[in-house]
Protein backbone atom coordinates (compact mmCIF):
# COMPACT_ATOMS: atom_id res chain seq x y z
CA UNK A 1 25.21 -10.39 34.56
CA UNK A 2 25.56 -12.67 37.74
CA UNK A 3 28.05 -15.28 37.71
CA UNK A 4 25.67 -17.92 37.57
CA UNK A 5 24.07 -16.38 34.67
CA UNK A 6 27.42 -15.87 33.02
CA UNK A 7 28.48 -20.04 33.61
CA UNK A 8 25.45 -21.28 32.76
CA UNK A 9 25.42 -18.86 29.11
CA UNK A 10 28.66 -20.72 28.68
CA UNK A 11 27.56 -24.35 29.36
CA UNK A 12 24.23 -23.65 26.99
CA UNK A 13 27.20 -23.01 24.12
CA UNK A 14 29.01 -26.32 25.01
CA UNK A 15 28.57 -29.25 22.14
CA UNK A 16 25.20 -31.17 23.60
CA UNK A 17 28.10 -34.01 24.77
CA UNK A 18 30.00 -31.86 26.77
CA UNK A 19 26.80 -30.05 28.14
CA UNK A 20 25.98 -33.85 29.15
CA UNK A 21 28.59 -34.32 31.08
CA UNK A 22 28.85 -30.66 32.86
CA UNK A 23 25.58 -31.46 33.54
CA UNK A 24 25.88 -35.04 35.29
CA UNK A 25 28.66 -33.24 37.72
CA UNK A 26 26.59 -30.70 38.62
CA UNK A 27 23.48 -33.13 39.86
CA UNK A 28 26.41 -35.53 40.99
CA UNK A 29 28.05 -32.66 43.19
CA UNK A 30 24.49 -32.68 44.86
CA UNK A 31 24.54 -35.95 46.15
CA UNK A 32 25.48 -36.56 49.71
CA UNK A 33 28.58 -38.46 51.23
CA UNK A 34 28.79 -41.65 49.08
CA UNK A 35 27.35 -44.34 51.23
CA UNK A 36 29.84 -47.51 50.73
CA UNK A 37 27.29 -49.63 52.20
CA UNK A 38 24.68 -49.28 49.05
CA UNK A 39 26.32 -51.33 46.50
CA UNK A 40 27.21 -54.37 48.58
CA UNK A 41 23.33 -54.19 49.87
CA UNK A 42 22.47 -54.15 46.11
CA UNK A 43 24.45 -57.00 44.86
CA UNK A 44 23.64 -58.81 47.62
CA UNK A 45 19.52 -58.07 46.62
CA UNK A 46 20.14 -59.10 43.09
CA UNK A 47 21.82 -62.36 44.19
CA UNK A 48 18.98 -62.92 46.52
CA UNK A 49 16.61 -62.60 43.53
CA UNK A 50 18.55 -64.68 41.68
CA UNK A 51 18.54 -67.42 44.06
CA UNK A 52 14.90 -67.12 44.01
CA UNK A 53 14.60 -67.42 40.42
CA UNK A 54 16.73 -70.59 40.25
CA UNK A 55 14.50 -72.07 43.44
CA UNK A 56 11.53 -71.47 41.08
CA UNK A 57 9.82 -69.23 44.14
CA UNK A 58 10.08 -66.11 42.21
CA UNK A 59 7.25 -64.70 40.72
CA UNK A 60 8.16 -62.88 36.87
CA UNK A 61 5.92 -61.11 34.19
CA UNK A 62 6.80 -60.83 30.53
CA UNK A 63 8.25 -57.77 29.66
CA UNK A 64 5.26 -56.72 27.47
CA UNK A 65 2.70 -56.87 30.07
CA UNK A 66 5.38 -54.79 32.79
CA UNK A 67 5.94 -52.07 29.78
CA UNK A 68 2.09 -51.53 28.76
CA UNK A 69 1.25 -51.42 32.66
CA UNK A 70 4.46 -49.20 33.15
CA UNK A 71 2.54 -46.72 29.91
CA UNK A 72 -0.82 -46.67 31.69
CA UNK A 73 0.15 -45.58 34.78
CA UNK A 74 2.32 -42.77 33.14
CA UNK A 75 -1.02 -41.91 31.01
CA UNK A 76 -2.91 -41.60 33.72
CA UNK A 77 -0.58 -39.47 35.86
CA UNK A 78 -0.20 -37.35 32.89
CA UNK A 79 -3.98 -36.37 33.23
């Protein structure tokens, strides 16, 4: 048995927590060089949104009507 065979019969043995996590390290360990840039250009988009919320210039949908459009599309791509 290769060793990657061997590890991952191991992992598939794990509680489904601790498989969880073993998982999320392994994609994590995939990721590139973390780019310190990306969450000051996100915070910096949500407070931009919020400003345009409390302006009134923002444009909003009910939940509802995001979700069900959200579920068609999905349908449909599941065809």
């Amino acid at each position: 048995m290769s060793s990657r065979n061997a590890v991952l019969a191991k992992a598939l043995r794990l509680p489904p927590e601790e498989r969880a996590d073993v998982a999320k390290r392994l994609i994590a360990s995939l990721d590139g060089p973390e780019d310190e840039d990306v969450e000051a250009a996100w915070l910096a988009e949500v407070e931009r949104r919020l400003q345009d919320v409390d302006r009134g210039t923002a444009s909003a949908e009910p939940w509802d009507v995001v979700r069900e459009r959200l579920a068609a599309r999905l349908r449909t791509n599941r065809k």
